[in-house]
N, C-alpha and C. Protein backbone atom coordinates (compact mmCIF):
# COMPACT_ATOMS: atom_id res chain seq x y z
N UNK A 1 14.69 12.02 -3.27
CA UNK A 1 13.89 12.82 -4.19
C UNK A 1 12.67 13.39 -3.47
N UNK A 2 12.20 14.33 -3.62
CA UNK A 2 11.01 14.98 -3.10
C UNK A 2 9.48 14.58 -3.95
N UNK A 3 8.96 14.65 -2.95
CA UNK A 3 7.21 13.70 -3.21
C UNK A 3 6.31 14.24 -3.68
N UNK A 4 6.25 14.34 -5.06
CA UNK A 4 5.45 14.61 -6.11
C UNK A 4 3.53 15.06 -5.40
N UNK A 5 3.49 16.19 -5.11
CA UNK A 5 1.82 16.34 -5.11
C UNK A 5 1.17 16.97 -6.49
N UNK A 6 0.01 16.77 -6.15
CA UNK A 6 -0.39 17.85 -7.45
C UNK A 6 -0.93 18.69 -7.24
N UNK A 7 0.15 19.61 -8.30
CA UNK A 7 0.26 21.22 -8.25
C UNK A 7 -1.32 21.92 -8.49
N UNK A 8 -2.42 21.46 -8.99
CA UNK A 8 -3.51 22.17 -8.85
C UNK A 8 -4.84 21.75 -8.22
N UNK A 9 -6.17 22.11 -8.79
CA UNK A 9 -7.35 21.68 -8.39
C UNK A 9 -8.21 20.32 -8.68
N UNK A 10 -8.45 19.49 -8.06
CA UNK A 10 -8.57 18.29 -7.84
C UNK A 10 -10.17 18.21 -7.81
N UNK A 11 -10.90 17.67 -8.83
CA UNK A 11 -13.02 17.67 -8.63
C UNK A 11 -13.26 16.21 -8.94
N UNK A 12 -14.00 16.01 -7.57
CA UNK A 12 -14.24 14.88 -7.67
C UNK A 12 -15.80 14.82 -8.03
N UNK A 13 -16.06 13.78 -8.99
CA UNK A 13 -17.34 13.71 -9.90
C UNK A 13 -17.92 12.17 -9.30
N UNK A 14 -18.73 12.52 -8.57
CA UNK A 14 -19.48 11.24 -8.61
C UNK A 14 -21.15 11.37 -8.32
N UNK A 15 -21.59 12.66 -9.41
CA UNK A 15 -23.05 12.51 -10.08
C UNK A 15 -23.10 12.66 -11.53
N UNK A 16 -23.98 12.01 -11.84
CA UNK A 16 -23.70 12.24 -13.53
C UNK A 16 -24.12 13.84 -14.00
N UNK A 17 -24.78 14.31 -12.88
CA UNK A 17 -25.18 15.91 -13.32
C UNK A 17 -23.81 16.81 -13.44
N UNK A 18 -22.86 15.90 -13.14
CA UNK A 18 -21.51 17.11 -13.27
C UNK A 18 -20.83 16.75 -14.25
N UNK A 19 -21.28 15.95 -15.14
CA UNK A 19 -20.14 15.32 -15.77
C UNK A 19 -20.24 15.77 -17.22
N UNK A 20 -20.89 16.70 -17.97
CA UNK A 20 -20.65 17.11 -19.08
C UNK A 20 -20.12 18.58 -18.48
N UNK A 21 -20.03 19.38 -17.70
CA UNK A 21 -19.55 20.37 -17.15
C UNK A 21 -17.82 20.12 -16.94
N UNK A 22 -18.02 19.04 -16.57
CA UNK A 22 -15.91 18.38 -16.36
C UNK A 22 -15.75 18.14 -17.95
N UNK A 23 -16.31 17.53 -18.71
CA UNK A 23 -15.97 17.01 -20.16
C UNK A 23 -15.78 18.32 -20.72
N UNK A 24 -16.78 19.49 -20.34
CA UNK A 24 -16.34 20.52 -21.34
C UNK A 24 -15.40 21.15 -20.86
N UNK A 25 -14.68 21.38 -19.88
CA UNK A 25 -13.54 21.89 -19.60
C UNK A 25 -12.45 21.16 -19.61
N UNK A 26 -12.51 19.66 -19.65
CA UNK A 26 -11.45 18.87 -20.80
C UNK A 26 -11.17 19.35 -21.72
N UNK A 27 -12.43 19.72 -22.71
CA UNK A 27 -12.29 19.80 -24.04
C UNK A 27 -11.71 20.82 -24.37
N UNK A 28 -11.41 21.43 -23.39
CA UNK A 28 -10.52 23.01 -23.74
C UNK A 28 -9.38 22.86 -23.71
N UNK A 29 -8.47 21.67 -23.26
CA UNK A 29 -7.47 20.96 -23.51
C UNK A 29 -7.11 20.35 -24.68
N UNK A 30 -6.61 20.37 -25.49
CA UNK A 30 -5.92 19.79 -26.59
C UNK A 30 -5.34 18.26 -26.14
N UNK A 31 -4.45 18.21 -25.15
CA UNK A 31 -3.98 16.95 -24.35
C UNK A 31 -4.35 17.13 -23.07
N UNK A 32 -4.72 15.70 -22.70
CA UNK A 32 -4.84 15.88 -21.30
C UNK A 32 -3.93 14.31 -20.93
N UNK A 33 -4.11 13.91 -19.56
CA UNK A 33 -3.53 12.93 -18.53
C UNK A 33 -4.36 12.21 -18.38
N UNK A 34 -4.35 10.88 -18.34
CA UNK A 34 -5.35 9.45 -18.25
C UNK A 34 -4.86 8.60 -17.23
N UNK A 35 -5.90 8.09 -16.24
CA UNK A 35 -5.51 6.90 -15.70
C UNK A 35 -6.44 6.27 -14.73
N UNK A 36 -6.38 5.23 -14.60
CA UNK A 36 -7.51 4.62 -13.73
C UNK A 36 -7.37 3.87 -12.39
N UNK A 37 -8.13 3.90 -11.98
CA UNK A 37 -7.92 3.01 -10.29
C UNK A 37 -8.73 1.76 -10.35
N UNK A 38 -8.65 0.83 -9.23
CA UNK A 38 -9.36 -0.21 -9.19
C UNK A 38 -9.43 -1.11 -7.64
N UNK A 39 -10.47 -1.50 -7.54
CA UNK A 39 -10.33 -1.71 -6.39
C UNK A 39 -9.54 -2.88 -6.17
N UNK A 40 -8.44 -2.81 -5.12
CA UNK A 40 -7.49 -4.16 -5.58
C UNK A 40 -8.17 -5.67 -5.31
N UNK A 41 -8.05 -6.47 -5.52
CA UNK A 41 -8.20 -7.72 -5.18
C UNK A 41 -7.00 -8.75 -4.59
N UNK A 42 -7.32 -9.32 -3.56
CA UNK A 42 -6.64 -10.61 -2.88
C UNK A 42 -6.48 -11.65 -3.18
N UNK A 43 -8.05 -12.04 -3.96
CA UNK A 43 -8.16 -13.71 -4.38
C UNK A 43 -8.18 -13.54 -6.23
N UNK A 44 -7.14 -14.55 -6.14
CA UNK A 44 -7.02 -15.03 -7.06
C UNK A 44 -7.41 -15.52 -8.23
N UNK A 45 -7.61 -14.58 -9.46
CA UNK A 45 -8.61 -14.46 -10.58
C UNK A 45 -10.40 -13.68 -10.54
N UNK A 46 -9.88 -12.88 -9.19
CA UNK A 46 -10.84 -12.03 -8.83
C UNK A 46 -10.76 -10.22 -9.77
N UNK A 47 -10.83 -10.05 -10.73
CA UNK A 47 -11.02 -8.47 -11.02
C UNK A 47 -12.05 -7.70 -10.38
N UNK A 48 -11.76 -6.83 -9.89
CA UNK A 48 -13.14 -5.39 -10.03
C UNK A 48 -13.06 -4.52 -11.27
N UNK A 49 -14.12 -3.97 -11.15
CA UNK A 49 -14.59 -2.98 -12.55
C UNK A 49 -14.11 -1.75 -12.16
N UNK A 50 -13.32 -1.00 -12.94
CA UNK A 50 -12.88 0.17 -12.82
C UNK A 50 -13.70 0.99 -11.86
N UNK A 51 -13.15 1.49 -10.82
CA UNK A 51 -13.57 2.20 -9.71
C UNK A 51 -13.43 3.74 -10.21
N UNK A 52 -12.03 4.52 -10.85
CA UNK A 52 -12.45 5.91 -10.51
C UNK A 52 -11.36 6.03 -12.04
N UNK A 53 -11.79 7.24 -12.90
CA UNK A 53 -10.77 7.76 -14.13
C UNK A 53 -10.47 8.67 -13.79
N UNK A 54 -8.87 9.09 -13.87
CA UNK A 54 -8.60 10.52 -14.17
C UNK A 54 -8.19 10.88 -15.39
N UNK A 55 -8.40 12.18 -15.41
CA UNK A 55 -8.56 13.07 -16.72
C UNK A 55 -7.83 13.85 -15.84
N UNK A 56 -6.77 14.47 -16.47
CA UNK A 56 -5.87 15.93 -15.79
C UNK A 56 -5.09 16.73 -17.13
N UNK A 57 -5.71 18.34 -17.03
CA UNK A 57 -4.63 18.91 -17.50
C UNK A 57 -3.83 19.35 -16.25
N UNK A 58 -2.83 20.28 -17.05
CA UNK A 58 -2.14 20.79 -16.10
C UNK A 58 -2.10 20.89 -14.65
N UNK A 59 -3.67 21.55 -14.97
CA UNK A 59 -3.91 22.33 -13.37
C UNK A 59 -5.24 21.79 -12.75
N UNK A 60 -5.68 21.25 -13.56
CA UNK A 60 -6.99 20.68 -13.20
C UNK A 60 -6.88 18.92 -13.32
N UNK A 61 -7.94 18.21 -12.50
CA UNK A 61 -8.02 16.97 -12.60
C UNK A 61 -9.23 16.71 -11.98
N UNK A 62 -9.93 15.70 -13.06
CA UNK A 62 -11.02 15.53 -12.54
C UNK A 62 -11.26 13.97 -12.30
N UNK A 63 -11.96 13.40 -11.42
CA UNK A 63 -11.54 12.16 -10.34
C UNK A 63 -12.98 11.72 -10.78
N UNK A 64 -13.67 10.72 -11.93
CA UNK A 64 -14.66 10.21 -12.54
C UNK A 64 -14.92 9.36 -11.78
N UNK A 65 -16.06 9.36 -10.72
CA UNK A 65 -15.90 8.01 -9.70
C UNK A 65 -16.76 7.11 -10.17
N UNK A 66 -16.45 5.92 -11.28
CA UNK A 66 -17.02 5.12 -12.12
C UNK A 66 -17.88 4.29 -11.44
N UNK A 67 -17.43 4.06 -9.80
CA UNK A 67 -18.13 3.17 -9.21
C UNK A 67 -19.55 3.85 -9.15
N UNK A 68 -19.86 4.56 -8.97
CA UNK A 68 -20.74 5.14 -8.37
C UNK A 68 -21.88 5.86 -9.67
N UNK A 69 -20.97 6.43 -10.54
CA UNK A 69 -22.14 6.91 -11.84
C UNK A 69 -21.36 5.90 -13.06
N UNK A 70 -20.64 4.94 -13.13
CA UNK A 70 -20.34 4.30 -14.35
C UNK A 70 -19.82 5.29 -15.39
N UNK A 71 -19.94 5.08 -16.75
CA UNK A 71 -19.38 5.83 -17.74
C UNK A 71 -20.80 6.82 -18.54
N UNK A 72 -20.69 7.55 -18.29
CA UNK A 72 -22.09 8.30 -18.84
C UNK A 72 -21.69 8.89 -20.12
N UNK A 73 -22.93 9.12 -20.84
CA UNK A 73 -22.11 9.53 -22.63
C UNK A 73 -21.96 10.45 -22.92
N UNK A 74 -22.06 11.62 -22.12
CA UNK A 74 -20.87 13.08 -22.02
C UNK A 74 -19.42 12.11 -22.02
N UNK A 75 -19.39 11.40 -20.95
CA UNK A 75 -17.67 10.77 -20.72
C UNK A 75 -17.26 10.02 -21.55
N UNK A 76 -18.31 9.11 -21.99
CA UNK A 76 -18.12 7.80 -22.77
C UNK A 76 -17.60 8.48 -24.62
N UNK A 77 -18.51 9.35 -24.61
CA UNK A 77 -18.04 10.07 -26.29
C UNK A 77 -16.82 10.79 -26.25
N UNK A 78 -16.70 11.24 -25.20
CA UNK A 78 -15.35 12.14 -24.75
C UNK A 78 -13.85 10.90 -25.20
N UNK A 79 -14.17 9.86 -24.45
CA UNK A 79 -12.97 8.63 -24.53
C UNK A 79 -13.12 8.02 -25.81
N UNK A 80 -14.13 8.14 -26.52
CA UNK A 80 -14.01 7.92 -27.88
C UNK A 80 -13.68 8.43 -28.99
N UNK A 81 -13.32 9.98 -28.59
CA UNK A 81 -13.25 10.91 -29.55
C UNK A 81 -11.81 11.21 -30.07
N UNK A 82 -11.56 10.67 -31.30
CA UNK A 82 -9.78 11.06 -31.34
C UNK A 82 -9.60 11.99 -31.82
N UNK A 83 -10.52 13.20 -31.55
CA UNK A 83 -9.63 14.73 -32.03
C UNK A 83 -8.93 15.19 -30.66
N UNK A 84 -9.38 14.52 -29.66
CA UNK A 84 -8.69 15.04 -28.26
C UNK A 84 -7.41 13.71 -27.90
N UNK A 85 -6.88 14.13 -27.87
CA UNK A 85 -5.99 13.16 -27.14
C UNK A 85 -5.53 12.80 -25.87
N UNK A 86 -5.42 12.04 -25.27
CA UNK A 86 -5.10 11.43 -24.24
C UNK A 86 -4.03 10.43 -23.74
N UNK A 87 -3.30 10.85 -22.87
CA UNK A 87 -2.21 10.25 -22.68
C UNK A 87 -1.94 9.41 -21.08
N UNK A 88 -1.74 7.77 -21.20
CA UNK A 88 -1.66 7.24 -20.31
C UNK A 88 -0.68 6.40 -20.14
N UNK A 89 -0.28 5.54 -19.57
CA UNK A 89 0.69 4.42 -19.48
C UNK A 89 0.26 2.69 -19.13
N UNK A 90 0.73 2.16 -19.85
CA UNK A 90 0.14 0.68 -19.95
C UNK A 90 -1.12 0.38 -20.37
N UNK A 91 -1.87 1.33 -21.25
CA UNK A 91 -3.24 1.63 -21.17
C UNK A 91 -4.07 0.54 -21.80
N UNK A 92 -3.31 -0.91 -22.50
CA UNK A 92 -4.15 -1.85 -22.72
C UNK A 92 -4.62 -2.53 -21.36
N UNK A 93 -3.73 -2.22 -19.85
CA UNK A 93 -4.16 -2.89 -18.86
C UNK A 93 -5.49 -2.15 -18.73
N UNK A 94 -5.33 -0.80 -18.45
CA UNK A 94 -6.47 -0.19 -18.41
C UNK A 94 -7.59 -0.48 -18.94
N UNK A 95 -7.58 -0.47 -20.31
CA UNK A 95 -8.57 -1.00 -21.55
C UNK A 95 -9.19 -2.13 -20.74
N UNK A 96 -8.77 -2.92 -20.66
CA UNK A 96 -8.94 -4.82 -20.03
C UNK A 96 -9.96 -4.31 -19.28
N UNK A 97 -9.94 -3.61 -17.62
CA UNK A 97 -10.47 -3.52 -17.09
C UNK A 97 -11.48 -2.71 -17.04
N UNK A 98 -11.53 -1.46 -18.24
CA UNK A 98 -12.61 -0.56 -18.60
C UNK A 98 -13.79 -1.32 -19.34
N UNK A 99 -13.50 -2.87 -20.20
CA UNK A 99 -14.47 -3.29 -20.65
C UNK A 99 -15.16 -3.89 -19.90
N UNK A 100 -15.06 -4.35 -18.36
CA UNK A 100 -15.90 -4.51 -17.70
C UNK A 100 -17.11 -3.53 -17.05
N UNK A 101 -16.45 -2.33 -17.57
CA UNK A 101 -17.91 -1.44 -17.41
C UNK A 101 -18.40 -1.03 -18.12
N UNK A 102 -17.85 -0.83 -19.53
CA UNK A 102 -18.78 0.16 -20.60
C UNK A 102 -18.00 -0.61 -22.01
N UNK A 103 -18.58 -0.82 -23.15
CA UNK A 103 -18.24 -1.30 -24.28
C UNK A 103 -17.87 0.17 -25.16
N UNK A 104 -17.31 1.36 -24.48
CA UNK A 104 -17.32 2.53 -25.23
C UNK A 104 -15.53 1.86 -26.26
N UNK A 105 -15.35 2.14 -27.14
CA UNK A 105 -13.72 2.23 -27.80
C UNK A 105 -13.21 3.39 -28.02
N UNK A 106 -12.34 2.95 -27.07
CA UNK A 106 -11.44 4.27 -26.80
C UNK A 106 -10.72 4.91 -28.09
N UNK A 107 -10.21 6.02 -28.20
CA UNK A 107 -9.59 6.78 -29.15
C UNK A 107 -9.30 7.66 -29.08
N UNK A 108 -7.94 8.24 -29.45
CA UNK A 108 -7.12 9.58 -29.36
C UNK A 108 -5.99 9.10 -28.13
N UNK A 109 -5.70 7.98 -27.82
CA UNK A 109 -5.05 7.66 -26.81
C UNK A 109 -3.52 7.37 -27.14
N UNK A 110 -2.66 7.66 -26.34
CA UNK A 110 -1.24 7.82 -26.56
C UNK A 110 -0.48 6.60 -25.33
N UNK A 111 -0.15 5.56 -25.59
CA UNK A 111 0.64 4.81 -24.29
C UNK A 111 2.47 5.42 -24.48
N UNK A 112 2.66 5.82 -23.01
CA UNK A 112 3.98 6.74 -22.86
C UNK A 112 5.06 5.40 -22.33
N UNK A 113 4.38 4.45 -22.91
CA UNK A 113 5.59 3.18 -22.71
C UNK A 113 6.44 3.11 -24.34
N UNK A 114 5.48 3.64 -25.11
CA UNK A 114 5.65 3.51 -26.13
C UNK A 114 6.27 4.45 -27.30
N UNK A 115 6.73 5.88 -25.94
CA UNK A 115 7.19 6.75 -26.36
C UNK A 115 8.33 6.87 -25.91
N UNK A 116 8.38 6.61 -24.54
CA UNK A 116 10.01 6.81 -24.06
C UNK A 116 11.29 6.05 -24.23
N UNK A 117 11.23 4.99 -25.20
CA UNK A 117 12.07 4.07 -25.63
C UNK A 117 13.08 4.93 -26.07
N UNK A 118 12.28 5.81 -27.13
CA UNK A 118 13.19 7.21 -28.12
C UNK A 118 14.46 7.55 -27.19
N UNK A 119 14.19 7.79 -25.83
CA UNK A 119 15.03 8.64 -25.00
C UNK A 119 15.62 7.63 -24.45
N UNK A 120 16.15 6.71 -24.46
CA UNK A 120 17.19 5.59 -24.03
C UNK A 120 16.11 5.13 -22.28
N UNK A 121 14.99 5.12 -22.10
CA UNK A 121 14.43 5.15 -20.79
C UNK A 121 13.67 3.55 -21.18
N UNK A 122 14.43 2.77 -20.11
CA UNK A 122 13.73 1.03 -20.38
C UNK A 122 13.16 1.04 -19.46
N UNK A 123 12.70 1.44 -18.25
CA UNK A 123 12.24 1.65 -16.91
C UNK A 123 11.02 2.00 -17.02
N UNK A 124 9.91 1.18 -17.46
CA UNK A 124 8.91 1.65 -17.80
C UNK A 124 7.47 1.85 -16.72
N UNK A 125 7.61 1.81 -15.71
CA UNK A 125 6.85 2.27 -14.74
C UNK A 125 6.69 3.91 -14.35
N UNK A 126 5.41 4.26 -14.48
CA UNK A 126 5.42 5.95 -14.15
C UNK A 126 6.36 6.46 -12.93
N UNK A 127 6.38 6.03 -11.67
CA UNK A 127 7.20 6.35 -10.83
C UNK A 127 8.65 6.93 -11.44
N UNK A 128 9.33 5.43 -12.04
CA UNK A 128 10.58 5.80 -12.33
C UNK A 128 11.11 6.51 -14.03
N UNK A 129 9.97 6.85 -14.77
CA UNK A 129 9.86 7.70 -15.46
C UNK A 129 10.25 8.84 -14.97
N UNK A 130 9.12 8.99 -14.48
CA UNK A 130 9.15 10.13 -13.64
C UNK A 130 10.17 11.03 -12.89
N UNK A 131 10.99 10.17 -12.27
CA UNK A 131 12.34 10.19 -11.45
C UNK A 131 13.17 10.29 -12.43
N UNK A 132 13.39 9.78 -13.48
CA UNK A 132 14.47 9.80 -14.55
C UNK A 132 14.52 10.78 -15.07
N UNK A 133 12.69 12.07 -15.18
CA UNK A 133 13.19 12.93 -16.30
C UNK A 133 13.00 14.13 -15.47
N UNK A 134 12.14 14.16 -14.28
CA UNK A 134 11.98 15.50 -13.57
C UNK A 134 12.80 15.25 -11.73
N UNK A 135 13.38 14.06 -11.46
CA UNK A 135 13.68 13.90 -10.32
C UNK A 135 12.96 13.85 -9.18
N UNK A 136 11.78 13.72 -9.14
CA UNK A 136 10.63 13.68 -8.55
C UNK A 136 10.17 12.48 -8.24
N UNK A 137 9.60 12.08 -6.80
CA UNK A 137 9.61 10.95 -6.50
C UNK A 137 7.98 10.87 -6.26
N UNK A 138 6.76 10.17 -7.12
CA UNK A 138 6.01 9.47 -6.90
C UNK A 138 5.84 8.04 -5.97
N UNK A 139 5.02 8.67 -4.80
CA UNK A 139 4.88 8.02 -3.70
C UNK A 139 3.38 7.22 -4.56
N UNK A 140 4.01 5.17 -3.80
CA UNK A 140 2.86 4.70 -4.53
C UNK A 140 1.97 3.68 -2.92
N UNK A 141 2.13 4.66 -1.96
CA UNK A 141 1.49 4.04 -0.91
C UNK A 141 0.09 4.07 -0.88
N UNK A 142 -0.66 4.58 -1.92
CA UNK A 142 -2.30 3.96 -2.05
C UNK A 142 -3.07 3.45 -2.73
N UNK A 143 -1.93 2.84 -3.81
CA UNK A 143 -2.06 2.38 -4.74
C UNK A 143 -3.09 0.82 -4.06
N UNK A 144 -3.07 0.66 -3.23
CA UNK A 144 -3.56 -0.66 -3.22
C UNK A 144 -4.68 -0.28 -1.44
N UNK A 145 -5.38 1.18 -2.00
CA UNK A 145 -6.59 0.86 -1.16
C UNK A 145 -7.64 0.91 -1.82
N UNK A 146 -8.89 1.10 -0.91
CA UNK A 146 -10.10 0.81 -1.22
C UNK A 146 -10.66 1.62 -1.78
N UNK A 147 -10.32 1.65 -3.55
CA UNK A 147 -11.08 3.11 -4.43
C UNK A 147 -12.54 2.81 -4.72
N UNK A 148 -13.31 2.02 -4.07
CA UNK A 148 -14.90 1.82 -3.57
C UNK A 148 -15.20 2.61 -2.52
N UNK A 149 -14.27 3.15 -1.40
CA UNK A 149 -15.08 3.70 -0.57
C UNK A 149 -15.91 4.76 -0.50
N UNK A 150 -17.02 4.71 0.36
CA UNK A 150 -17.68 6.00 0.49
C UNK A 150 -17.17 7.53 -0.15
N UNK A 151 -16.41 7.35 0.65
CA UNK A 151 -15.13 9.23 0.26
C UNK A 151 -13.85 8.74 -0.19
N UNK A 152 -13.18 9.58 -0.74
CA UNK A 152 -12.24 9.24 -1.19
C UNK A 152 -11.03 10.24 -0.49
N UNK A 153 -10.27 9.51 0.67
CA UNK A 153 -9.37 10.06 1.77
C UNK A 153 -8.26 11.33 0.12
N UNK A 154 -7.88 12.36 1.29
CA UNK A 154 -7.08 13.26 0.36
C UNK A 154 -5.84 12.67 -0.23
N UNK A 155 -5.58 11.79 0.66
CA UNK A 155 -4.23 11.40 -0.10
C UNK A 155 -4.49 10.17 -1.02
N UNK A 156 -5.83 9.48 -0.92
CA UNK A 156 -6.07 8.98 -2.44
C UNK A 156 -6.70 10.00 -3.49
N UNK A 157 -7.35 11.51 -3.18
CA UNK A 157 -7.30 12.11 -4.32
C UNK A 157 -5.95 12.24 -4.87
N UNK A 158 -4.96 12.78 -3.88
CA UNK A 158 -3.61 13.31 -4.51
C UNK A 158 -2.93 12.09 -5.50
N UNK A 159 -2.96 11.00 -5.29
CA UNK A 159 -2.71 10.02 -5.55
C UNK A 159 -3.05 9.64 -6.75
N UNK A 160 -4.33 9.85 -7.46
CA UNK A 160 -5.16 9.90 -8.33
C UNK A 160 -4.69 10.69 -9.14
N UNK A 161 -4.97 12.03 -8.61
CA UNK A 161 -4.29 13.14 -9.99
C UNK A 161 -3.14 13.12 -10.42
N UNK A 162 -2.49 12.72 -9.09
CA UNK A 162 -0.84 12.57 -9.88
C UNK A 162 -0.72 11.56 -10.74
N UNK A 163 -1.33 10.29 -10.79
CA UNK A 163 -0.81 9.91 -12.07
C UNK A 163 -1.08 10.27 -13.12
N UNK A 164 -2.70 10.38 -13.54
CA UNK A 164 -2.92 11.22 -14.52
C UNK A 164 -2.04 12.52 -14.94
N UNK A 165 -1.67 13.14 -13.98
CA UNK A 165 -1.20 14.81 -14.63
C UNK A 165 0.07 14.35 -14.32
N UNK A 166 1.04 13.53 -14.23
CA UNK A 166 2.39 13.08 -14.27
C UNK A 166 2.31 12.08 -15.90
N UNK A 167 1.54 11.64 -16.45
CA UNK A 167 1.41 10.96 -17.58
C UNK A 167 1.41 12.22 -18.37
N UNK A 168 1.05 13.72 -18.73
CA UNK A 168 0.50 14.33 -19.36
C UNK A 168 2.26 15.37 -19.10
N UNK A 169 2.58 15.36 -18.00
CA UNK A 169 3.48 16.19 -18.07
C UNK A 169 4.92 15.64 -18.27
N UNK A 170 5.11 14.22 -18.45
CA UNK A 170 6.00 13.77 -19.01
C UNK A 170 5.98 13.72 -20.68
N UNK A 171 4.66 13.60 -21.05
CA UNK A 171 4.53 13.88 -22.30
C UNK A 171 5.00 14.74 -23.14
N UNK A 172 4.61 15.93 -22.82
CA UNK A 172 4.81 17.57 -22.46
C UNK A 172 5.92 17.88 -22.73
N UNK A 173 6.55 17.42 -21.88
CA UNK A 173 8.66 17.51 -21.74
C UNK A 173 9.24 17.07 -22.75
N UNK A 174 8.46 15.66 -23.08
CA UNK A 174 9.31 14.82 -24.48
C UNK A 174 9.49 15.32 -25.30
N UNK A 175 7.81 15.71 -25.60
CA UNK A 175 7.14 16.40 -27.05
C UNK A 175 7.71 17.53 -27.35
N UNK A 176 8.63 18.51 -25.94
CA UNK A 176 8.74 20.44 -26.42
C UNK A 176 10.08 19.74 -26.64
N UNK A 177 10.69 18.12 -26.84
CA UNK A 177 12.29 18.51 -26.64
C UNK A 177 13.18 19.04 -25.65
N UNK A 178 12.99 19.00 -24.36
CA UNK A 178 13.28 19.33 -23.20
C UNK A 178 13.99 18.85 -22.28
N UNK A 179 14.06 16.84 -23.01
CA UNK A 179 14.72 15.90 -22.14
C UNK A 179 15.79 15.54 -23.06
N UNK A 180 16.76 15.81 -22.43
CA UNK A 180 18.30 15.36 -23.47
C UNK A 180 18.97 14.03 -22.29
N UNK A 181 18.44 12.71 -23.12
CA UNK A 181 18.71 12.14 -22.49
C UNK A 181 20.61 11.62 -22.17
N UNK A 182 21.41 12.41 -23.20
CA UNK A 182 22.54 12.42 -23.01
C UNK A 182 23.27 13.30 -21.46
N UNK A 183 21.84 13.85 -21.14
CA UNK A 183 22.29 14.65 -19.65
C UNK A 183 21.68 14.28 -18.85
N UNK A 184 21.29 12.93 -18.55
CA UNK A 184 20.78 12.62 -17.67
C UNK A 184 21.66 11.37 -16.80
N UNK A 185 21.53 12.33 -15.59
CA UNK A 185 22.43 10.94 -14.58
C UNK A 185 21.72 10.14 -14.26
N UNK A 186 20.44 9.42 -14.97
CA UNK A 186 19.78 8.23 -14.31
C UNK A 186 19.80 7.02 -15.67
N UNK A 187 20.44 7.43 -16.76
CA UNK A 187 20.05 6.47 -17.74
C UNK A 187 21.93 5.87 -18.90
N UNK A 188 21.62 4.68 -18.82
CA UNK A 188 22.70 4.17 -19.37
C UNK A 188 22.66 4.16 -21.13
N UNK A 189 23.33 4.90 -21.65
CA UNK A 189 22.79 5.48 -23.06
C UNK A 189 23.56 3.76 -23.61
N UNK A 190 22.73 3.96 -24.98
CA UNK A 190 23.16 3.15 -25.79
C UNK A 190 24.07 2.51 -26.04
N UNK A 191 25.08 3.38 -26.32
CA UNK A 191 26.24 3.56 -26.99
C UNK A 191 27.44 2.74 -26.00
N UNK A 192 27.11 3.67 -24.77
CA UNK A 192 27.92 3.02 -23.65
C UNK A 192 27.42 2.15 -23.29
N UNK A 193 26.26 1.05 -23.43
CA UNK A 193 26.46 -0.35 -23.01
C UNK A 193 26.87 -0.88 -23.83
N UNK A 194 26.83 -0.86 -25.63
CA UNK A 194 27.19 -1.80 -25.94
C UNK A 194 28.90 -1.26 -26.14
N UNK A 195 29.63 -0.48 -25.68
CA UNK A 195 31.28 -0.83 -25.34
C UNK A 195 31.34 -1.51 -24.11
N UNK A 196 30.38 -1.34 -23.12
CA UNK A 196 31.04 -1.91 -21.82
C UNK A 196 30.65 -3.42 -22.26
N UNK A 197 29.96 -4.21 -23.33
CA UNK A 197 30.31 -5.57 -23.67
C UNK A 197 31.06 -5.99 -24.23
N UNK A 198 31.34 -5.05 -24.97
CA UNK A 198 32.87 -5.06 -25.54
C UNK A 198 33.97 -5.07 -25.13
């Protein structure tokens, strides 16, 4: 499968003077793409506090570097607001680790674990979502660096936006009716497992 980049412009925010300027060009989005990074940990019962959020429409994604300005209340009202919606995956893990930085409650949020059942898809990791409905292969080789550092290397921006704007554009596909999961060569429909127990 070929390696998923993302198709547009990538802003990385880490002063709070930019950050109602990114919120309002969210807000011109109806849906957008959610997801968060963290700096990994080794030892055992060690968490870090959410390091960086993405927010992605389409073409845009903006890279909230939490470490550095936290949740400011342009952002913080933004994640609270359920006339906008937002779409992520596994997003109570997320949640877990967002309350270590800000007591904001989230709202308008959509978990796409909880949508793709509909389409016969048990494979609930974004990667192989992903692969199942656009054939596209999400590379997850930075998933486990250092989203504290100073800069943030290009291929952890790319890395970043793609999940966000791969959460938003699987959405997208579901929602226009686009994925017939009866035509898909990656998924074992219903019907035909329970004859092959038979």
């Amino acid at each position: 499968m070929p390696q998923v980049m993302f198709p547009g412009d990538i802003h990385i925010i880490d002063s709070i003077y930019h950050v109602k300027e990114a919120v309002n060009v969210l807000k011109q989005s109806p849906v957008v793409g959610f997801d968060t990074e963290t700096r990994p940990s080794f030892r055992k019962g060690v968490v870090h506090k959410t390091a960086l959020m993405q927010i992605s429409t389409l073409d845009e994604c903006f890279l909230f570097r939490t470490c550095k300005i936290g949740v400011p209340v342009a952002l913080a009202n933004y994640l609270a607001d359920p006339s906008f919606t937002k779409v992520g995956l596994s997003l109570h893990d997320d949640f877990k680790i967002m309350a270590k930085l800000t007591n904001v409650e989230p709202a308008g949020f959509i978990d796409l674990q909880e949508v793709v059942g509909k389409y016969y898809i048990t494979d609930i990791s974004l990667q192989k979502i992903f692969a199942i409905i656009f054939g596209g292969k999400i590379a997850k080789g930075q998933q486990l660096t250092n989203w504290e550092a100073p800069e943030l290397s290009p291929a952890q921006q790319n890395y970043g936006a793609v999940d966000a704007w791969a959460c938003l554009k699987i959405y997208n596909h579901l929602k226009d009716g686009l994925f017939d999961p009866n035509l898909s060569p990656y998924i074992i429909k219903e019907e035909n497992h329970e004859q092959q127990e038979n």
